[in-house]
C-alpha atoms as a PDB file:
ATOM      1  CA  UNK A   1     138.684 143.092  93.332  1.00  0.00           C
ATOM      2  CA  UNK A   2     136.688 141.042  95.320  1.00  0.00           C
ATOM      3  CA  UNK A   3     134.000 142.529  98.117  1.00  0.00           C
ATOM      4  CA  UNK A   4     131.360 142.099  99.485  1.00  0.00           C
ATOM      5  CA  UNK A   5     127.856 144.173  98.447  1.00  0.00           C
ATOM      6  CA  UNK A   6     125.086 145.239 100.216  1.00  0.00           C
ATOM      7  CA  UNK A   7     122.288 146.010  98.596  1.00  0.00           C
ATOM      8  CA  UNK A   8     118.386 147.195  99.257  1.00  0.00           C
ATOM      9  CA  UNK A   9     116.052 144.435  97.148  1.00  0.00           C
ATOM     10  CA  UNK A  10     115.462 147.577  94.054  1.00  0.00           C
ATOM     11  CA  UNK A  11     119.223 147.477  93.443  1.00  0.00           C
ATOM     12  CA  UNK A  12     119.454 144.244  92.652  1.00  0.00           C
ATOM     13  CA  UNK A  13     119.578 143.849  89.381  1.00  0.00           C
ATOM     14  CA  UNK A  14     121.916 146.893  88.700  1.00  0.00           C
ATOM     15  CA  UNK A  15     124.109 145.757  91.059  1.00  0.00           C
ATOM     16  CA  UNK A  16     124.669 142.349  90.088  1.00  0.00           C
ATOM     17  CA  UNK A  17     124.707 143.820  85.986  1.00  0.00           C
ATOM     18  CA  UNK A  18     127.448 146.234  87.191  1.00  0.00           C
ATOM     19  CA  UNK A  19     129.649 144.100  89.858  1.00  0.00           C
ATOM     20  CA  UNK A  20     129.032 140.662  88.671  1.00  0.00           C
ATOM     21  CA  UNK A  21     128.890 138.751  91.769  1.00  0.00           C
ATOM     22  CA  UNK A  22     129.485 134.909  91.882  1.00  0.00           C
ATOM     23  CA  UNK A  23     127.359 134.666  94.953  1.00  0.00           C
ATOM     24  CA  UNK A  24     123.729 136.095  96.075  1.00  0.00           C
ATOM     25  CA  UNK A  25     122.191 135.810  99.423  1.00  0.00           C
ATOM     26  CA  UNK A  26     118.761 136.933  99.912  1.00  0.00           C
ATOM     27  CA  UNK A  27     117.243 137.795 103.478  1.00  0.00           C
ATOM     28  CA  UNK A  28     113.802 138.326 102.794  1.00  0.00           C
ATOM     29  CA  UNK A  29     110.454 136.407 102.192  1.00  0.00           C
ATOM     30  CA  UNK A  30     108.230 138.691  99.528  1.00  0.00           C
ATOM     31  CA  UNK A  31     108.773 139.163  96.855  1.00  0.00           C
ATOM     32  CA  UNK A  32     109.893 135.969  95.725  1.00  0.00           C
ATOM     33  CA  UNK A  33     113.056 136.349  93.953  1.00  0.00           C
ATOM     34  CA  UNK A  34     114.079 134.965  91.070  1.00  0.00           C
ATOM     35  CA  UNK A  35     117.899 133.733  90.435  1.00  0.00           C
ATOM     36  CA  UNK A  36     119.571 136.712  88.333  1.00  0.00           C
ATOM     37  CA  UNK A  37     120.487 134.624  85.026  1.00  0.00           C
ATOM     38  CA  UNK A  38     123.814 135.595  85.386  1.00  0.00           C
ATOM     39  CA  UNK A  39     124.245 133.294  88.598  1.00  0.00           C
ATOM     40  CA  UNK A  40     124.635 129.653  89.193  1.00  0.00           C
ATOM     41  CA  UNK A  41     121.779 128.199  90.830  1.00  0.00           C
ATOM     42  CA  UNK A  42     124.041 126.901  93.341  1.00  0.00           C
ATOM     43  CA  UNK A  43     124.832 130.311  93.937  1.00  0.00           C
ATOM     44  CA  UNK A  44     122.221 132.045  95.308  1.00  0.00           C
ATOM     45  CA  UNK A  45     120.934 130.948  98.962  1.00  0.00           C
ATOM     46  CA  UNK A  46     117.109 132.328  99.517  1.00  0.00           C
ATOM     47  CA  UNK A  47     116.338 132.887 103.802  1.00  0.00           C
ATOM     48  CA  UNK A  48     112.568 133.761 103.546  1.00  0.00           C
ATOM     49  CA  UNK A  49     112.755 135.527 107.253  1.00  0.00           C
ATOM     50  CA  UNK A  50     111.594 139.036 108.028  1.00  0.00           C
ATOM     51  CA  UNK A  51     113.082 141.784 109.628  1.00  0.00           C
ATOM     52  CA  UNK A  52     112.368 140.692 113.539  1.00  0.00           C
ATOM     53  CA  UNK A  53     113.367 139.967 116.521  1.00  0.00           C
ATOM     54  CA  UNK A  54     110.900 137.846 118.136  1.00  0.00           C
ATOM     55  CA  UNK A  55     107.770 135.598 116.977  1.00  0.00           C
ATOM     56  CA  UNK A  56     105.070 137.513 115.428  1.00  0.00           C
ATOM     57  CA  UNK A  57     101.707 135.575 114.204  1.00  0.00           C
ATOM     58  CA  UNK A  58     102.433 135.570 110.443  1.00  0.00           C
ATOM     59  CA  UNK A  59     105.972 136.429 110.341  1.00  0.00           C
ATOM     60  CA  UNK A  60     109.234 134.169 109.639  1.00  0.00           C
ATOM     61  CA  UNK A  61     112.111 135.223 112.424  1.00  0.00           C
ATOM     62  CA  UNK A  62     115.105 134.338 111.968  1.00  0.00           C
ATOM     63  CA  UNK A  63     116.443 131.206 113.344  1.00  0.00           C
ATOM     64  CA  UNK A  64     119.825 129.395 114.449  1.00  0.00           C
ATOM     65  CA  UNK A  65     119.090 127.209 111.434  1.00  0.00           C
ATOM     66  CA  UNK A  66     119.005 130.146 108.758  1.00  0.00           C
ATOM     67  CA  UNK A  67     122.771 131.537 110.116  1.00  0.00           C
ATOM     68  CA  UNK A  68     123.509 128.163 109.667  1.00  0.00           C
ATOM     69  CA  UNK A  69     122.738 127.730 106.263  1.00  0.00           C
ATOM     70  CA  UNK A  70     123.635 131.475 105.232  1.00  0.00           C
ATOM     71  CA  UNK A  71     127.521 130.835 107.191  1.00  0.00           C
ATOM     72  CA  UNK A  72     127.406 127.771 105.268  1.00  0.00           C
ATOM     73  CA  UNK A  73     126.613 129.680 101.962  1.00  0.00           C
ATOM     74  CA  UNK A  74     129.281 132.104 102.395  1.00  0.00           C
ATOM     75  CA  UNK A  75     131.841 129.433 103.414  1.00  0.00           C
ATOM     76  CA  UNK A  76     131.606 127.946  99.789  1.00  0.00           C
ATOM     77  CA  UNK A  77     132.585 131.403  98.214  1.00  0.00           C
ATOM     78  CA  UNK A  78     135.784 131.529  96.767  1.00  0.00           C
ATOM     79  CA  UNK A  79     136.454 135.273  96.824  1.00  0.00           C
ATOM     80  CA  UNK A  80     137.480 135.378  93.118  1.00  0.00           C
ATOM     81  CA  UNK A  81     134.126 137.718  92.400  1.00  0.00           C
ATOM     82  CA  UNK A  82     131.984 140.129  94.899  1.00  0.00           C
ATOM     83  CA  UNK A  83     129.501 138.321  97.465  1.00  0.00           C
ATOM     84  CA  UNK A  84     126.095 140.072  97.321  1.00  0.00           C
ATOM     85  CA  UNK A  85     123.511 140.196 100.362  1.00  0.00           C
ATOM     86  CA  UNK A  86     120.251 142.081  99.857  1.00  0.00           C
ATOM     87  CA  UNK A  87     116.974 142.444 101.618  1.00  0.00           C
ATOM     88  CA  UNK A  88     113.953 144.395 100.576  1.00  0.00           C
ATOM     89  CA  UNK A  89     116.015 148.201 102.275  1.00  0.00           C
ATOM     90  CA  UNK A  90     119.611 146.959 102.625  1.00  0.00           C
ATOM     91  CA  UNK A  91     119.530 147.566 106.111  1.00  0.00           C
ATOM     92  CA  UNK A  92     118.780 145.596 108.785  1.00  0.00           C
ATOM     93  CA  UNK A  93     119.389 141.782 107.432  1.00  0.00           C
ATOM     94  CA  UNK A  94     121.590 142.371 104.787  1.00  0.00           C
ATOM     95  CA  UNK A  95     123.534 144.138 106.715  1.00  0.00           C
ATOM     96  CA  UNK A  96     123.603 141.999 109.352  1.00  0.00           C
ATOM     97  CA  UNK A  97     124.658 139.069 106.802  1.00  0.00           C
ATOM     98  CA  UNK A  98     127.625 141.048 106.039  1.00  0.00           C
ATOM     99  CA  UNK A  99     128.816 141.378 109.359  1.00  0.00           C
ATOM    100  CA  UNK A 100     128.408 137.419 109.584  1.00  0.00           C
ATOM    101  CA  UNK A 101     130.486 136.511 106.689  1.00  0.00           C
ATOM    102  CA  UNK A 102     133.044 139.237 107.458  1.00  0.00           C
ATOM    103  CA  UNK A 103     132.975 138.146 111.125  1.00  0.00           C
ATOM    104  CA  UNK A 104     133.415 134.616 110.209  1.00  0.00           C
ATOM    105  CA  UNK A 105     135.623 135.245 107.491  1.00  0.00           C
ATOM    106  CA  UNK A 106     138.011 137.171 109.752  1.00  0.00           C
ATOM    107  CA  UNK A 107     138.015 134.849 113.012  1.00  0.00           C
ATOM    108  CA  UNK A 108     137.615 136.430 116.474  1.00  0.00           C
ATOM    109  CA  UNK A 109     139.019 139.155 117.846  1.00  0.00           C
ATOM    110  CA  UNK A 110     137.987 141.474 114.798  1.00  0.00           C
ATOM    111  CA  UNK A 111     134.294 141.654 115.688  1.00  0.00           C
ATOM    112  CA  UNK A 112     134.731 145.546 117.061  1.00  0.00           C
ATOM    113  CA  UNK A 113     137.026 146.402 114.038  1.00  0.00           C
ATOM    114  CA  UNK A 114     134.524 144.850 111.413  1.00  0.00           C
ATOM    115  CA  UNK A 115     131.081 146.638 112.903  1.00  0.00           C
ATOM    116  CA  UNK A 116     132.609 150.161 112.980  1.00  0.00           C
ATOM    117  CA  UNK A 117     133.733 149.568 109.384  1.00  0.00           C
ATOM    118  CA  UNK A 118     130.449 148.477 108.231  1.00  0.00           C
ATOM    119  CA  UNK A 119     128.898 151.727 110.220  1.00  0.00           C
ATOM    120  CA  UNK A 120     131.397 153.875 108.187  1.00  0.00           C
ATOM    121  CA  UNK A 121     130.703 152.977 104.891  1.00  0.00           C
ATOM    122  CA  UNK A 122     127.324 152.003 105.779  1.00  0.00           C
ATOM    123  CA  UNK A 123     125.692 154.632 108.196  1.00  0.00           C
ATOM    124  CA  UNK A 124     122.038 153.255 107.636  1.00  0.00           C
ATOM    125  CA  UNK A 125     123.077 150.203 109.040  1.00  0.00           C
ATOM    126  CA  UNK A 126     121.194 148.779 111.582  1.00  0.00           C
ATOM    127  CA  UNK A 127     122.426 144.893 111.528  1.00  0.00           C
ATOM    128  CA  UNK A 128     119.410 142.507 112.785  1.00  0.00           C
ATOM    129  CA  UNK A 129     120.002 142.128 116.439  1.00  0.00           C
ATOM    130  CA  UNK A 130     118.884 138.300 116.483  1.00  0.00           C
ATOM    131  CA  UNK A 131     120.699 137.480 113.547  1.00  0.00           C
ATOM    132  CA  UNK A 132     123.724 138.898 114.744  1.00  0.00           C
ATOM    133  CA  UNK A 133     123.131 137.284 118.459  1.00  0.00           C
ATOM    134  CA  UNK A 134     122.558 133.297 116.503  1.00  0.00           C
ATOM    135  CA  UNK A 135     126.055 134.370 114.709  1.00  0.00           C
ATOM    136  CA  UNK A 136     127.712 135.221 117.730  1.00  0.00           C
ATOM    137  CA  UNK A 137     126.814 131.867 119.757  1.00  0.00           C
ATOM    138  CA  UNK A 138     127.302 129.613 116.401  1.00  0.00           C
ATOM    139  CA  UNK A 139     130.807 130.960 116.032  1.00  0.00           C
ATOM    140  CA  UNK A 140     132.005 130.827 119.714  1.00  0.00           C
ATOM    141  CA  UNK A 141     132.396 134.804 119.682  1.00  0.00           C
ATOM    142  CA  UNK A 142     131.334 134.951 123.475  1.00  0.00           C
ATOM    143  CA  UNK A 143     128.940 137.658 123.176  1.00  0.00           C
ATOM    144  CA  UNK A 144     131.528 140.069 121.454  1.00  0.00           C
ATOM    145  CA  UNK A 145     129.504 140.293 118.187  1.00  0.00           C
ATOM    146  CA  UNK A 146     126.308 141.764 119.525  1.00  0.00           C
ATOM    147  CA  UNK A 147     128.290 144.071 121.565  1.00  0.00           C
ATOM    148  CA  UNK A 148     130.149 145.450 119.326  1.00  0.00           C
ATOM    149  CA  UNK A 149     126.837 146.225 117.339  1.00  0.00           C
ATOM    150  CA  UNK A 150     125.361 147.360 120.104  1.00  0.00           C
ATOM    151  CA  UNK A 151     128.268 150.078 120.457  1.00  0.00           C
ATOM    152  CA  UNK A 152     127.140 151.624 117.326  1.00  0.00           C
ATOM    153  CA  UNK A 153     124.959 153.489 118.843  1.00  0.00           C
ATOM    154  CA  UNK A 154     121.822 154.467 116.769  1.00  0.00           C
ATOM    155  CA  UNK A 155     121.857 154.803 112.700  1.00  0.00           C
ATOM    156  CA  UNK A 156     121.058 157.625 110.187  1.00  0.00           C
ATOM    157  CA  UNK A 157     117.876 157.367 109.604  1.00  0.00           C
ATOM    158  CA  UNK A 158     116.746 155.977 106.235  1.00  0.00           C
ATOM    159  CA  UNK A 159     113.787 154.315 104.735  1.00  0.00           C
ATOM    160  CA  UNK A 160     116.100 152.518 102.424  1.00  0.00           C
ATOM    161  CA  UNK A 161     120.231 151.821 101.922  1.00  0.00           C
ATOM    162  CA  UNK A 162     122.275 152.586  99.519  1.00  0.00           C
ATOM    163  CA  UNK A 163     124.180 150.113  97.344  1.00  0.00           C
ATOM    164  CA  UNK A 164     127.501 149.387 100.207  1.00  0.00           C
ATOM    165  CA  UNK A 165     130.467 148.128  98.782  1.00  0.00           C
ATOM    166  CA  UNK A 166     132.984 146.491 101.687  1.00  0.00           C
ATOM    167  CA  UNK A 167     136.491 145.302 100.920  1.00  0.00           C
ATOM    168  CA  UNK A 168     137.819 142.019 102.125  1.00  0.00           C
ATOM    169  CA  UNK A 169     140.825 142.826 104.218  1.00  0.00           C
ATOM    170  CA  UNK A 170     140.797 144.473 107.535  1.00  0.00           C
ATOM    171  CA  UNK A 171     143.876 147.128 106.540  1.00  0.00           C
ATOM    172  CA  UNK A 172     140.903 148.384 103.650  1.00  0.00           C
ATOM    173  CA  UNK A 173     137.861 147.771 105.608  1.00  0.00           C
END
């Protein structure tokens, strides 16, 4: 069955030994990460950015150009094997990366549907604000992806996620 995983950045390797994924998107800038060898190099999309929201001296935030490149990514999945996104906890870009592709995946109209799914089986989740807010604008969502984050309210508390395993279709979501 095809998915898409969340995972923190010490899961990794587990997660793509026990679910095989065709496709790996990292969100983060240290530790460098290698591509697992059981993944085409095509197949794994690196965005060194770190978890903010606004310039810091030092610091990579995420830009219009990385949503680009990561809707891009996910565009060229074919859905015959699970999608992995990690960070370094699983929780703020990696779960904000899944809400993209699911987002995008889905088309408008399912933005409300898709966050409180990804809060259910995902109650960590705190999707990165800016990410989500270049998503929104890049696919025409009219401000309906950020707010439906933003209706989440706040998230359980964690230092770091769990591996987060979220079906394709809306009816399983």
């Amino acid at each position: 069955m095809s998915q898409i995983l969340i995972s923190p950045y010490s899961l990794l390797n587990d997660t793509v030994r026990r679910h095989r994924p065709s496709h790996v998107l990292t969100l983060m800038v240290e530790p460098h990460v290698e591509t697992p060898e059981s993944i085409l190099p095509g197949r794994h999309l690196r965005l060194s950015v770190h978890d903010i929201t606004e310039a810091e001296e030092g610091s990579v935030v995420p830009d219009q150009n990385h949503i680009a490149a990561l809707l891009g990514f996910a565009q060229s999945w074919d859905r015959t094997a699970p999608f992995l996104v990690h960070c370094w906890a699983g929780i703020s870009r990696s779960t904000a990366g899944a809400y993209i592709v699911l987002c995008d995946l889905h088309g408008p109209g399912h933005e409300a549907a898709i966050a409180r799914a990804l809060r259910l089986r995902a109650p960590h989740a705190r999707p990165n604000r800016l990410m989500i807010r270049y998503a929104d604008a890049l696919l025409s969502r009219e401000g309906r992806m950020i707010a439906a984050v933003d209706a989440l309210g706040p998230a359980r508390p964690a230092w770091e996620g769990e591996l987060v395993e979220l079906p394709l279709t809306l009816e399983e979501l």
